[in-house]
Protein backbone atom coordinates (compact mmCIF):
# COMPACT_ATOMS: atom_id res chain seq x y z
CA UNK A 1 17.34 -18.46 16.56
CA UNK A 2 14.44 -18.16 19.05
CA UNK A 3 12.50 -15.22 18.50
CA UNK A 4 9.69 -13.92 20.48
CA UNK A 5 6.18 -12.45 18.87
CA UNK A 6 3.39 -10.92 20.49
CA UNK A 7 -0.01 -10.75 17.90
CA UNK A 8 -3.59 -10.28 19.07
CA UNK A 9 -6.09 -13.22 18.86
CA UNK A 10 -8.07 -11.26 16.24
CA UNK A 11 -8.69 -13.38 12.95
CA UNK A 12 -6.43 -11.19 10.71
CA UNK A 13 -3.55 -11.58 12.49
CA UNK A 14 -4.14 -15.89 13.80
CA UNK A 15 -4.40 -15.67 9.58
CA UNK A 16 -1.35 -13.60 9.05
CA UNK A 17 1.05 -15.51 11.58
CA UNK A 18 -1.08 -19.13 11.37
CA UNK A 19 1.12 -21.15 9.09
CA UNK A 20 4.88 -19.89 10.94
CA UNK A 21 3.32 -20.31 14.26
CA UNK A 22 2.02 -23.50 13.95
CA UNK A 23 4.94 -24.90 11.75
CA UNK A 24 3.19 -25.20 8.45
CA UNK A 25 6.15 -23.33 6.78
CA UNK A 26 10.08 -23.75 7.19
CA UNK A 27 11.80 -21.00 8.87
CA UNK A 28 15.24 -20.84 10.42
CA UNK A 29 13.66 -19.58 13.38
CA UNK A 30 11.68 -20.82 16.12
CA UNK A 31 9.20 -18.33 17.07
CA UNK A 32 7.55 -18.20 20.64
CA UNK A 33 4.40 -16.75 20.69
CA UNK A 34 2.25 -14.72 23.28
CA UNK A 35 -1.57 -13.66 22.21
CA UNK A 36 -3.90 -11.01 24.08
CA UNK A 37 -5.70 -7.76 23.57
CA UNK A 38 -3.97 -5.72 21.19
CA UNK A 39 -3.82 -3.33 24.25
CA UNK A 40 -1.57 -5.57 26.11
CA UNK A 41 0.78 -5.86 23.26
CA UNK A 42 0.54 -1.54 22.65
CA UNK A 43 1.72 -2.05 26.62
CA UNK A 44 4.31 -4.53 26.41
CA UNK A 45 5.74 -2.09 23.51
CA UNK A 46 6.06 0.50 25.56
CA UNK A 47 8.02 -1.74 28.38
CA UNK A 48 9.59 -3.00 25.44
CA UNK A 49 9.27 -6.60 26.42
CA UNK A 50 9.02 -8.57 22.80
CA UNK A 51 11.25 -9.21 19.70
CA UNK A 52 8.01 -8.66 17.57
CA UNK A 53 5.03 -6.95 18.05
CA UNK A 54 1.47 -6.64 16.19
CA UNK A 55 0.84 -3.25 17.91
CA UNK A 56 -1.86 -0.19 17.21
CA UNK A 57 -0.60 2.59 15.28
CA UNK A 58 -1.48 5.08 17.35
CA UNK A 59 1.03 3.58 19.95
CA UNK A 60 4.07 3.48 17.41
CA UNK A 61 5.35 7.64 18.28
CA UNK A 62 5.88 6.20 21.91
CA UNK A 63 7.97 3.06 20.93
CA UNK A 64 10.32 4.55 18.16
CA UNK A 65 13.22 4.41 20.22
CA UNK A 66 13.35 0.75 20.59
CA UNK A 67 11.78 -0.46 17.64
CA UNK A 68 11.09 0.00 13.81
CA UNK A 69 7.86 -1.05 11.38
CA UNK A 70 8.13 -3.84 8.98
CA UNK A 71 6.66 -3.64 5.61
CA UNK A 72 4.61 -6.54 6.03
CA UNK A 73 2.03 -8.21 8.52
CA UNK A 74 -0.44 -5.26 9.50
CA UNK A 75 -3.76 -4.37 8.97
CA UNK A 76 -4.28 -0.77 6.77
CA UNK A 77 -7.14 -0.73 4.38
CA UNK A 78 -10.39 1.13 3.03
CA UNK A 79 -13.77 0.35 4.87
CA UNK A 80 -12.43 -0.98 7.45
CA UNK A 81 -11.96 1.60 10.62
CA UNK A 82 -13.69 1.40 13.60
CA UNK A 83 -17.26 2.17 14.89
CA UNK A 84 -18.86 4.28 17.48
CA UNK A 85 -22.14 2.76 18.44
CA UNK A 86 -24.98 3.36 20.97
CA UNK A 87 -28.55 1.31 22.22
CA UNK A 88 -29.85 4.32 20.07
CA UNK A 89 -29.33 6.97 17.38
CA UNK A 90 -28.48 10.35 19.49
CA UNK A 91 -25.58 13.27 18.68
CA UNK A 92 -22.27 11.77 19.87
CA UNK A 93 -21.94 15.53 21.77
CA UNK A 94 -24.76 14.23 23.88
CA UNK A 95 -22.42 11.05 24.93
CA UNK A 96 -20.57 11.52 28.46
CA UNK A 97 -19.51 7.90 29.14
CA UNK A 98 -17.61 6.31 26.50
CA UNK A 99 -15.81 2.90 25.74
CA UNK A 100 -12.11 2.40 24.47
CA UNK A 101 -10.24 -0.55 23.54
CA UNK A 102 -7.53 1.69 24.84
CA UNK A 103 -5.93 4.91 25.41
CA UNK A 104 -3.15 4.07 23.04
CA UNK A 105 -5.22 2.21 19.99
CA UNK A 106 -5.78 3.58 17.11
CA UNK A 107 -9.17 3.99 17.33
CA UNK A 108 -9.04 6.07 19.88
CA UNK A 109 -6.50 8.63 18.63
CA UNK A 110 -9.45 9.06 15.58
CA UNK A 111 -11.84 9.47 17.86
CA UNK A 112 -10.15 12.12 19.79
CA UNK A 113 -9.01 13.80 15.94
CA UNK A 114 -12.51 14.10 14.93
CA UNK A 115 -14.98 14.70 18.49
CA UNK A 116 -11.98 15.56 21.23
CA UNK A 117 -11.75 14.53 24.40
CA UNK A 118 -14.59 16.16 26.13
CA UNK A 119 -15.83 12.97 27.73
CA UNK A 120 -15.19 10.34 30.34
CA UNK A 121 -13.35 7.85 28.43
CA UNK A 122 -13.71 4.18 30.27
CA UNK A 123 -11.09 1.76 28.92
CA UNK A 124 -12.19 -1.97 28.51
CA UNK A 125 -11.09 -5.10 26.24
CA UNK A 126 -12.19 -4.82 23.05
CA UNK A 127 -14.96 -7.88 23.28
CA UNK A 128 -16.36 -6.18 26.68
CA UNK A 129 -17.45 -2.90 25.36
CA UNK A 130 -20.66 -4.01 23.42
CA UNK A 131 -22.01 -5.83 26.22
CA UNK A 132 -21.02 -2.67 28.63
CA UNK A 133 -22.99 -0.44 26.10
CA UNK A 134 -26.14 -2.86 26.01
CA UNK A 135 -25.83 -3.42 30.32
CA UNK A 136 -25.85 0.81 30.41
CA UNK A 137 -22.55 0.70 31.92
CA UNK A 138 -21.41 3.48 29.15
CA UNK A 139 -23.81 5.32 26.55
CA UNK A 140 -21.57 4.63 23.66
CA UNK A 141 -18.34 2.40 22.29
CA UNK A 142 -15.79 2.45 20.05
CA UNK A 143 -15.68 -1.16 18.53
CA UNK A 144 -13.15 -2.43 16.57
CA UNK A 145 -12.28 -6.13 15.29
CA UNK A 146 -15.20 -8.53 15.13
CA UNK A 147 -17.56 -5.65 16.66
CA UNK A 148 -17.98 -4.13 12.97
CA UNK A 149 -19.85 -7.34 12.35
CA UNK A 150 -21.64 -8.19 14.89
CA UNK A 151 -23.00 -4.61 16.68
CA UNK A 152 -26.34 -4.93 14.94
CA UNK A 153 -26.93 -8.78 15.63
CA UNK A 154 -26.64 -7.17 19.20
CA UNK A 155 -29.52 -4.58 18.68
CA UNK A 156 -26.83 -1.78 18.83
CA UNK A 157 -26.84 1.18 16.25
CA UNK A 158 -24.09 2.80 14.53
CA UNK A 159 -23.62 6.77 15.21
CA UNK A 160 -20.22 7.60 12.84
CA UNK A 161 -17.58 5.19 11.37
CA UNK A 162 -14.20 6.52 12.32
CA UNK A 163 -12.33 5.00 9.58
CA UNK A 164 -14.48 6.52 7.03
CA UNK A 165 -13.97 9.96 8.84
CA UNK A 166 -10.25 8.88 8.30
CA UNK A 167 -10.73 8.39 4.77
CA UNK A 168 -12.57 11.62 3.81
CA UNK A 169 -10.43 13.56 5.24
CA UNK A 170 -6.87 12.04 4.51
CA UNK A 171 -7.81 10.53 1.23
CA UNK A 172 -5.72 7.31 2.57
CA UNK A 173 -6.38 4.37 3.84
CA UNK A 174 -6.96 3.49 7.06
CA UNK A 175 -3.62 2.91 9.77
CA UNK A 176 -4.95 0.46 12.26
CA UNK A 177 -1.84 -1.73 13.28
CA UNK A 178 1.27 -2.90 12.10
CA UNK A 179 3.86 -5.54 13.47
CA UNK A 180 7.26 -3.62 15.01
CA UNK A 181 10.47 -5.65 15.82
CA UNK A 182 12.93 -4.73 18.33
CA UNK A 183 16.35 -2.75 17.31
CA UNK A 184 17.97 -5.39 18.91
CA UNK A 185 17.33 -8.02 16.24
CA UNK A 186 17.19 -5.98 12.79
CA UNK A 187 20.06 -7.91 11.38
CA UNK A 188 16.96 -10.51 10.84
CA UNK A 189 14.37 -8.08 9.93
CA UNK A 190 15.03 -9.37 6.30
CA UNK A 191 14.54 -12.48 7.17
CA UNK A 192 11.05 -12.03 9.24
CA UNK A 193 9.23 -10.16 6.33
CA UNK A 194 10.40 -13.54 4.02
CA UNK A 195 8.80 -15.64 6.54
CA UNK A 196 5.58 -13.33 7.26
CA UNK A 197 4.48 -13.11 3.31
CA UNK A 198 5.10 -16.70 3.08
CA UNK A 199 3.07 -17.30 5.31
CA UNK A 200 0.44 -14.86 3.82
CA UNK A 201 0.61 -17.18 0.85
CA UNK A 202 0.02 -20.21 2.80
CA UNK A 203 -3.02 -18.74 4.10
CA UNK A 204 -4.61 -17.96 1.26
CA UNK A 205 -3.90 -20.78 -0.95
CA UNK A 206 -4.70 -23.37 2.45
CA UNK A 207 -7.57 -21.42 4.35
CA UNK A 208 -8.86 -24.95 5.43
CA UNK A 209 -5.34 -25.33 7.20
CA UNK A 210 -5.36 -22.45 9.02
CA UNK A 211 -8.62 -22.05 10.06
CA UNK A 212 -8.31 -23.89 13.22
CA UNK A 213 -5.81 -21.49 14.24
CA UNK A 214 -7.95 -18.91 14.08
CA UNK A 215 -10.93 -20.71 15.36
CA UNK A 216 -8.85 -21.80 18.60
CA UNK A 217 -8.06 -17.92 18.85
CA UNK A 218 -11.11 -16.09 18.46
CA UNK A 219 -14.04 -14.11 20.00
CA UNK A 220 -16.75 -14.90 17.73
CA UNK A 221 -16.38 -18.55 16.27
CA UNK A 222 -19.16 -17.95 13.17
CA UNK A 223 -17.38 -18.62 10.63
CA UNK A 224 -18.40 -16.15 8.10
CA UNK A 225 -17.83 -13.71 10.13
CA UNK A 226 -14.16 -14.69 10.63
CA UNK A 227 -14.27 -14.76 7.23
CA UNK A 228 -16.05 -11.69 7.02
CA UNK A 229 -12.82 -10.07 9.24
CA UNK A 230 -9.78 -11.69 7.31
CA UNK A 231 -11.50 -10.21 3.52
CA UNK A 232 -11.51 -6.96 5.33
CA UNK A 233 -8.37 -6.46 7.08
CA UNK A 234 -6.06 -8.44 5.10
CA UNK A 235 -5.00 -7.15 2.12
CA UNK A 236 -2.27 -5.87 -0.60
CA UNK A 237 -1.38 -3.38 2.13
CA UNK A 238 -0.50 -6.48 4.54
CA UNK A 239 1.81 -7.91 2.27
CA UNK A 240 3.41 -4.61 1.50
CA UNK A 241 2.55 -1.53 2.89
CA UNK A 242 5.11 0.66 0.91
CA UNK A 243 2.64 2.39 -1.39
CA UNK A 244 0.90 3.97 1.68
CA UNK A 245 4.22 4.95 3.61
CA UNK A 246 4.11 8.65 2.81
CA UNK A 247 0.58 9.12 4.44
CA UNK A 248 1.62 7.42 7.00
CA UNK A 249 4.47 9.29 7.58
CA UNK A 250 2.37 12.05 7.81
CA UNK A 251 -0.28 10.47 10.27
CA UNK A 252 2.96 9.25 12.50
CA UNK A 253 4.63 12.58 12.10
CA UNK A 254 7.88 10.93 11.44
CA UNK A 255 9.94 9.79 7.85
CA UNK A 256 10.44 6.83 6.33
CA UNK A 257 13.27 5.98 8.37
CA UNK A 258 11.22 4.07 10.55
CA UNK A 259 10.63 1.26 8.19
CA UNK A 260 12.59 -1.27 7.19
């Protein structure tokens, strides 16, 4: 059965989805895949136009009619949220232009929960908002992905890290994305969480074999800092994020229903 999946090019997930995509496990299906800006994939969720999604969690109230959250394959963790950083330490009230890897991303739903939305919000891809906050284009970002890593290489400073916001006050850890699949195909949703933790395994007992995946995939090609990003955002919760369903129940404002 041909399935389609939609995944960023972000190092957790090219590690995640590395050994089915490329054929390094068996799987009864044959899985077609499309990679952008996690973004485009929040979009394409919306239009509903893939069997399976990696998609932001702050997009999922908008999609629930079409598709449900798998236990497996997303990133939801401690110390691991996004950043808001500047050319300079200042009050983020003092900010008026500010970068977003999107109005439906996760980050920016915490950013909005803790500071509002008091400010003129300029949407870019996630890898173009550093460089727009060193250029003076905008006085601040919110960085996510490889930008945790990398912001003070780039002689940027940090002014708050959303995720531990997050943390403080929900005492949970952090919902970044998760990986939806379409109502239409559910009978197989068994099936596709098999496949996804198997290939989870792979990964971390062949790192060597998928690391050209990732390397072919991403922004920054160091690679301890894609190493850096897979020990951060891959974790127990991206085999199985059961434990952490009733928080996020609470974040999504919907019940467990919309698991499976």
């Amino acid at each position: 059965m041909k399935i389609d999946i939609a995944i960023s090019t972000c190092p957790n997930d090219t590690y995640i989805f590395g050994a089915m995509l490329t054929e390094q496990i068996k799987s009864e299906h044959k899985f077609v895949p499309f990679m952008d800006d996690v973004q485009v994939l929040n979009r394409m969720a919306i239009k509903n136009s893939s069997d399976i999604l990696k998609v932001s969690y702050g997009v999922v109230p908008q999609i629930l009619d079409n598709y449900k959250i798998l236990r497996t394959g997303g990133a939801l963790g401690f110390g691991c949220g996004p950043l808001v950083i500047s050319k300079e330490n200042r009050d983020i009230s003092s900010l008026k232009r500010i970068a977003i890897p999107g109005v439906n991303t996760s980050a920016f739903r915490f950013f909005k929960m803790f500071f509002g939305e008091d400010f003129h919000f300029i949407q870019l891809r996630f890898d173009k908002i550093m460089p727009a906050v060193i250029s003076g284009e905008v006085d601040a970002g919110v960085v996510i992905h490889e930008g945790r890593f990398v912001y003070q290489q780039m002689g940027l400073s940090k002014l708050c890290d959303l995720g531990e916001m997050y943390e403080d006050k929900f005492k949970s850890p952090i919902p970044l994305g998760c990986i939806v699949i379409s109502k239409s195909i559910l009978s197989e949703a068994e099936k596709i969480t098999y496949t996804i933790r198997k290939s989870i395994e792979f990964a971390e007992n062949n790192y060597d074999l998928v690391l050209p995946f990732i390397r072919e995939n991403a922004m920054e090609l160091d690679d301890d800092v894609i190493r850096q990003h897979v020990e951060l955002y891959v974790n127990q919760y991206s085999v199985d994020v059961s434990p952490a369903i009733p928080a996020l129940c609470k974040f999504l404002d919907t019940d467990e229903s919309v698991f499976v």
